[in-house]
N, C-alpha and C. Protein backbone atom coordinates (compact mmCIF):
# COMPACT_ATOMS: atom_id res chain seq x y z
N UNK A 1 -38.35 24.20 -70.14
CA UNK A 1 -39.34 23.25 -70.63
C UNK A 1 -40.03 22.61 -69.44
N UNK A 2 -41.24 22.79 -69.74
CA UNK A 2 -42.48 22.30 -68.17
C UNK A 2 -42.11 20.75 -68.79
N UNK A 3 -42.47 19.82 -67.93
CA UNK A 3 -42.44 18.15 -68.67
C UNK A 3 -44.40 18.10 -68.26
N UNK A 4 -44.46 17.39 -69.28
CA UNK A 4 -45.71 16.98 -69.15
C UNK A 4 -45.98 15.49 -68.63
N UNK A 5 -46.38 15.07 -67.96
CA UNK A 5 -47.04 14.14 -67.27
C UNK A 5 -47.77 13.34 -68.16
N UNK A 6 -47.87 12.13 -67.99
CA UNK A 6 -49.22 11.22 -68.28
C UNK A 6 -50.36 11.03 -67.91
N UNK A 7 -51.74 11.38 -68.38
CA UNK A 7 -53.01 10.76 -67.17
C UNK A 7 -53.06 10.46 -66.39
N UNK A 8 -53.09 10.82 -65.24
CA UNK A 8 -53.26 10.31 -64.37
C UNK A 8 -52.00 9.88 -62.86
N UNK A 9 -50.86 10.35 -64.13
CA UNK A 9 -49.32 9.63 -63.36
C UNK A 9 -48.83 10.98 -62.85
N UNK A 10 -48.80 12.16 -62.69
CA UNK A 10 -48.48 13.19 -62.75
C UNK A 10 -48.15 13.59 -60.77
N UNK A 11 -47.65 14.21 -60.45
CA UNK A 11 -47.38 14.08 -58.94
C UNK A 11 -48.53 14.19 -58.18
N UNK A 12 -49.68 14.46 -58.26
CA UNK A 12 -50.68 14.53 -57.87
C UNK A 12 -51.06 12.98 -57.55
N UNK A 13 -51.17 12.36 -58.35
CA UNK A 13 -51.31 10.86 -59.18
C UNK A 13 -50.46 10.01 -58.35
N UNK A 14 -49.15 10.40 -58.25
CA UNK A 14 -48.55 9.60 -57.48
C UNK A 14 -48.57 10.23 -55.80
N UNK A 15 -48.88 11.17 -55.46
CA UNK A 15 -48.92 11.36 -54.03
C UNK A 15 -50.25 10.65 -53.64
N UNK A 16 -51.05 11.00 -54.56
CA UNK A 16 -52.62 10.03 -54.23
C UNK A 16 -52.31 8.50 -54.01
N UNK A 17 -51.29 7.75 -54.09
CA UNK A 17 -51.14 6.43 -53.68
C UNK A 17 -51.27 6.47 -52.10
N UNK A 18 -51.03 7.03 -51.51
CA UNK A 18 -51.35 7.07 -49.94
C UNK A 18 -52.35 7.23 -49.72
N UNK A 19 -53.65 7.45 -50.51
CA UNK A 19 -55.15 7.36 -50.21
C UNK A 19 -56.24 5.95 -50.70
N UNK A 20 -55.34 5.65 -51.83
CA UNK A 20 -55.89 4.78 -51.97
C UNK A 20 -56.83 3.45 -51.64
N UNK A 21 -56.11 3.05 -50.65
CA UNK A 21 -56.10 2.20 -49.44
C UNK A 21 -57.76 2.65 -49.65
N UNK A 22 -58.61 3.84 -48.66
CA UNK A 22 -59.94 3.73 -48.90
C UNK A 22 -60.35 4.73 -50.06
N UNK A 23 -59.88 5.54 -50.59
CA UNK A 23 -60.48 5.84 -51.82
C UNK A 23 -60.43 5.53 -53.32
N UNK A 24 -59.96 3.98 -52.90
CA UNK A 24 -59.57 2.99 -54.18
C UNK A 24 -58.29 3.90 -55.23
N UNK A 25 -57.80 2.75 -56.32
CA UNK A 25 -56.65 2.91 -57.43
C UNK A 25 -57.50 4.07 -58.66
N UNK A 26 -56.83 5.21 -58.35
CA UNK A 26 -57.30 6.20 -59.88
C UNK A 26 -58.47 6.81 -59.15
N UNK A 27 -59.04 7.08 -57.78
CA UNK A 27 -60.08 7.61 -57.51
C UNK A 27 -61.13 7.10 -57.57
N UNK A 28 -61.60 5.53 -58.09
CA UNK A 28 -62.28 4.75 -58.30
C UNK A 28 -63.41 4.37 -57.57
N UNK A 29 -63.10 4.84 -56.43
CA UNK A 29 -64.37 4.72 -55.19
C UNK A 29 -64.18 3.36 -54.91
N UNK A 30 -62.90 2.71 -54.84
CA UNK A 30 -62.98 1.00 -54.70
C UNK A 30 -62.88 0.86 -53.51
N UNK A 31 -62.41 1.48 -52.55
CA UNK A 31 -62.56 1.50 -51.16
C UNK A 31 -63.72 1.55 -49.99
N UNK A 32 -63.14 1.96 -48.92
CA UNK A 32 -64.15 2.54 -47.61
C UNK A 32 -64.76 3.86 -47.63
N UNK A 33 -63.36 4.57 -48.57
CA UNK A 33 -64.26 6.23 -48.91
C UNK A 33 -65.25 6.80 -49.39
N UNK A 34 -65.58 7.82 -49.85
CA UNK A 34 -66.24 7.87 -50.81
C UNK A 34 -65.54 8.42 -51.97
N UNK A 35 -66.45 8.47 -52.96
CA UNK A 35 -66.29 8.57 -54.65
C UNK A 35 -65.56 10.93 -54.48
N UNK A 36 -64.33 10.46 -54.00
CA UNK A 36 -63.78 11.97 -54.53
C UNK A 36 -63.93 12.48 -55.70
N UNK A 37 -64.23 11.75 -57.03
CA UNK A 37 -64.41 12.62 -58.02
C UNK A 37 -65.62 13.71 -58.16
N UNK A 38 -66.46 13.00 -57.54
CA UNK A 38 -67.63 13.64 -57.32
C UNK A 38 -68.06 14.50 -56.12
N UNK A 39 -66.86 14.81 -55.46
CA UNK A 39 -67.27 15.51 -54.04
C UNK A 39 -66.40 17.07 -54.39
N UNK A 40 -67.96 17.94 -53.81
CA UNK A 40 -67.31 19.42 -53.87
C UNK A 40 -66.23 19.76 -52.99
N UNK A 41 -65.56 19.32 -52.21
CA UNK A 41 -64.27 19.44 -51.39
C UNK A 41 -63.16 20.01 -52.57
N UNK A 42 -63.24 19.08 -53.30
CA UNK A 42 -62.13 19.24 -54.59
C UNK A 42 -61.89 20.08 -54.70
N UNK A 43 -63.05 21.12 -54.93
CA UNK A 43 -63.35 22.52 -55.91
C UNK A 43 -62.55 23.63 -55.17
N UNK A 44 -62.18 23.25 -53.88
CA UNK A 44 -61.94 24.46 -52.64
C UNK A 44 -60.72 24.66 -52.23
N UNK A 45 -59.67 24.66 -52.45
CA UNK A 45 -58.52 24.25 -51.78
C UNK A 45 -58.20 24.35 -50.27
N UNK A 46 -59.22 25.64 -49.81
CA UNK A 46 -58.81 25.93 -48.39
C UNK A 46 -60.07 24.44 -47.59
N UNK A 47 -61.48 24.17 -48.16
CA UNK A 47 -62.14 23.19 -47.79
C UNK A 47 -61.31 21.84 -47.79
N UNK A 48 -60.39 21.58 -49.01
CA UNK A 48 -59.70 20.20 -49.08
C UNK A 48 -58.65 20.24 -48.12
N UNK A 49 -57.81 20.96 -47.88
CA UNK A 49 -56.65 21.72 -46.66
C UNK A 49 -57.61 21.14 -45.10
N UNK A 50 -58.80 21.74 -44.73
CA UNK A 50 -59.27 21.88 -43.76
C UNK A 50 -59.77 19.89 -42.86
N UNK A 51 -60.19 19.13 -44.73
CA UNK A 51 -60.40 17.90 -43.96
C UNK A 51 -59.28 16.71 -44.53
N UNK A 52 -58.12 17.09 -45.26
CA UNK A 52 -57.15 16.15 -45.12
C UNK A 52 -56.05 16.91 -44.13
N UNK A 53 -55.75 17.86 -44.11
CA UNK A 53 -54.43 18.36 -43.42
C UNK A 53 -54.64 19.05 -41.96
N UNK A 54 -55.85 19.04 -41.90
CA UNK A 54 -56.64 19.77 -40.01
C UNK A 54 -57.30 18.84 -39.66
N UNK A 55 -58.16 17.58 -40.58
CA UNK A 55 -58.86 16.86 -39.93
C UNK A 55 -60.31 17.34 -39.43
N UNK A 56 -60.84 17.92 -40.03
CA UNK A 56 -62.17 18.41 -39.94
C UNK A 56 -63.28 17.29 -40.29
N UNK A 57 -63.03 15.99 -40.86
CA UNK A 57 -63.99 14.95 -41.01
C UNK A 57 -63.32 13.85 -40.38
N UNK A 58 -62.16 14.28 -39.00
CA UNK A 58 -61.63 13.06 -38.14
C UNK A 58 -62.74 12.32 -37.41
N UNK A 59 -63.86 12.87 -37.03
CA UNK A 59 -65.22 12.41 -36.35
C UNK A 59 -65.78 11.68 -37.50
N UNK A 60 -65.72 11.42 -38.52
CA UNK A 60 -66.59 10.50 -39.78
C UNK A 60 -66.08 9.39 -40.36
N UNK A 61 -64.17 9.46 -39.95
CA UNK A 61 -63.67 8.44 -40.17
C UNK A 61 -62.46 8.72 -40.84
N UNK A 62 -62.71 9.93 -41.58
CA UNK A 62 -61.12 10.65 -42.39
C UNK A 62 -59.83 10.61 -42.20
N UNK A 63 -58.60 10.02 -41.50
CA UNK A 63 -57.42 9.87 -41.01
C UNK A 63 -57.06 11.61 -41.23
N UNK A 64 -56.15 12.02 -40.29
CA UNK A 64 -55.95 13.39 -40.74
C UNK A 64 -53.84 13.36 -41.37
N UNK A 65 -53.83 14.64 -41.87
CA UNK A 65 -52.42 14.25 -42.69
C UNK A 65 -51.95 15.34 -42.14
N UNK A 66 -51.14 15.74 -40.94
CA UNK A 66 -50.67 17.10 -40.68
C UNK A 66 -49.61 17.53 -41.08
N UNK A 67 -48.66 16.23 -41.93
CA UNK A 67 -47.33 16.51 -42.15
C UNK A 67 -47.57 16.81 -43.84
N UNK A 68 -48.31 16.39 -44.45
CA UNK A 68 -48.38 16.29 -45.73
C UNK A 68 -47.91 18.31 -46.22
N UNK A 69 -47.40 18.51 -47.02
CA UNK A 69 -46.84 20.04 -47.34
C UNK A 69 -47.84 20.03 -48.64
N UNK A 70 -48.18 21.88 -48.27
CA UNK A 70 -49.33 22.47 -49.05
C UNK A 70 -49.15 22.18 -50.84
N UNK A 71 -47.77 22.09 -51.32
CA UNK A 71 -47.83 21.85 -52.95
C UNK A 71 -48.39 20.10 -52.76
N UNK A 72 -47.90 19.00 -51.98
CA UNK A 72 -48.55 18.46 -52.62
C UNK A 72 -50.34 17.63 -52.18
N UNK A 73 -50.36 19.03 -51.09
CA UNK A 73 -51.64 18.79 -51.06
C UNK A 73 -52.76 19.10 -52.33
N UNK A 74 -51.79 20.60 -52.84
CA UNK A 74 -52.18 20.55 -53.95
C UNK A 74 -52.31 19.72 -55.59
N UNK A 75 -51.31 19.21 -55.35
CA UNK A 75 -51.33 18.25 -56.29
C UNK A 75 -52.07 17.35 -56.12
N UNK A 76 -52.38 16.49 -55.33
CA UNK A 76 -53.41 16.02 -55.07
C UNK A 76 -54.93 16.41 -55.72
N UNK A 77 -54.84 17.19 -55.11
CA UNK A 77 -56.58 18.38 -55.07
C UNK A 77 -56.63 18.24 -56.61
N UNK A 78 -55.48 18.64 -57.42
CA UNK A 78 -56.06 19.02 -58.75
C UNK A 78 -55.86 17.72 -59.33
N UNK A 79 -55.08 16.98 -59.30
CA UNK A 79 -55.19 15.02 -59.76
C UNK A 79 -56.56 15.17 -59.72
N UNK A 80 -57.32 14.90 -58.41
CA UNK A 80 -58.71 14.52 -58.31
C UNK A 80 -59.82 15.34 -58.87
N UNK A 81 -59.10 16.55 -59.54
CA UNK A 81 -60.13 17.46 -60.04
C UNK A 81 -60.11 17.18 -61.59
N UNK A 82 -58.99 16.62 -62.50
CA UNK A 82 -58.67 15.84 -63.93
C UNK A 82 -59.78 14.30 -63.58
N UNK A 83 -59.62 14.06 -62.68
CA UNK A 83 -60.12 12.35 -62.33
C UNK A 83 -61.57 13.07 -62.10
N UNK A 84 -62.04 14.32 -61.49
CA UNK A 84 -63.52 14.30 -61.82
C UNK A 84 -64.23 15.12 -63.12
N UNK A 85 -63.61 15.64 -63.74
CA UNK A 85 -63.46 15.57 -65.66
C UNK A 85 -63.60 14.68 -66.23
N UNK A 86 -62.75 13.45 -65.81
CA UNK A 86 -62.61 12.65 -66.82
C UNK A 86 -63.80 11.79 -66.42
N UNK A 87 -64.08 11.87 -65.59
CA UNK A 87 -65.48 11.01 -64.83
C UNK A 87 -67.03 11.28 -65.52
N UNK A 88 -66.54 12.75 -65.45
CA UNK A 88 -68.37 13.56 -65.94
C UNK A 88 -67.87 13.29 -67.85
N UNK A 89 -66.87 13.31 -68.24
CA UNK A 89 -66.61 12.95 -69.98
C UNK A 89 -67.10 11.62 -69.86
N UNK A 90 -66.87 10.42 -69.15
CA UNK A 90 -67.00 9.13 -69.45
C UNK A 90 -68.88 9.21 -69.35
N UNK A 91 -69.31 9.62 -68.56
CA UNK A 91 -70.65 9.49 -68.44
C UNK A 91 -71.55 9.56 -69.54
N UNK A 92 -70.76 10.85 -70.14
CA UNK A 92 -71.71 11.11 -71.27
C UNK A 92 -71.54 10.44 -72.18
């Protein structure tokens, strides 16, 4: 039996508390970052890999994460890819 997660709470959800700080609570854009729901990085896994875990946007301000391990980078990636779903549903 897979367990299913809650909105938003799911390990993705909770590894994303270490970003928060500038990309605000729930992806919210409440921070210094910008609005991840809406950024094509998401879409890429090897692009999202390249500027949280190599630091490829360390020159723009990005902190880099070299220790962070690839599942829950992934988890991450796809949290923020439900959080930019649920973003483009609220709009409409």
């Amino acid at each position: 039996c897979q367990r299913r997660w809650p909105v938003g709470y799911g390990p993705g959800g909770r590894a994303f508390g270490q970003c928060m700080v500038c990309h605000g609570n729930n992806a919210l854009a409440a921070g210094s970052g910008p609005n991840l729901r809406t950024s094509p990085i998401i879409l890429d896994a090897k692009a999202f890999r390249t500027v949280v875990k190599e630091g490829a946007l360390l020159p723009a301000g990005m902190p880099v994460f070299p220790e962070i391990e690839y599942k829950t980078l992934e988890d991450i990636r796809h949290y923020l890819r439900m959080r930019a779903q649920q973003y483009a549903a609220e709009k409409r």
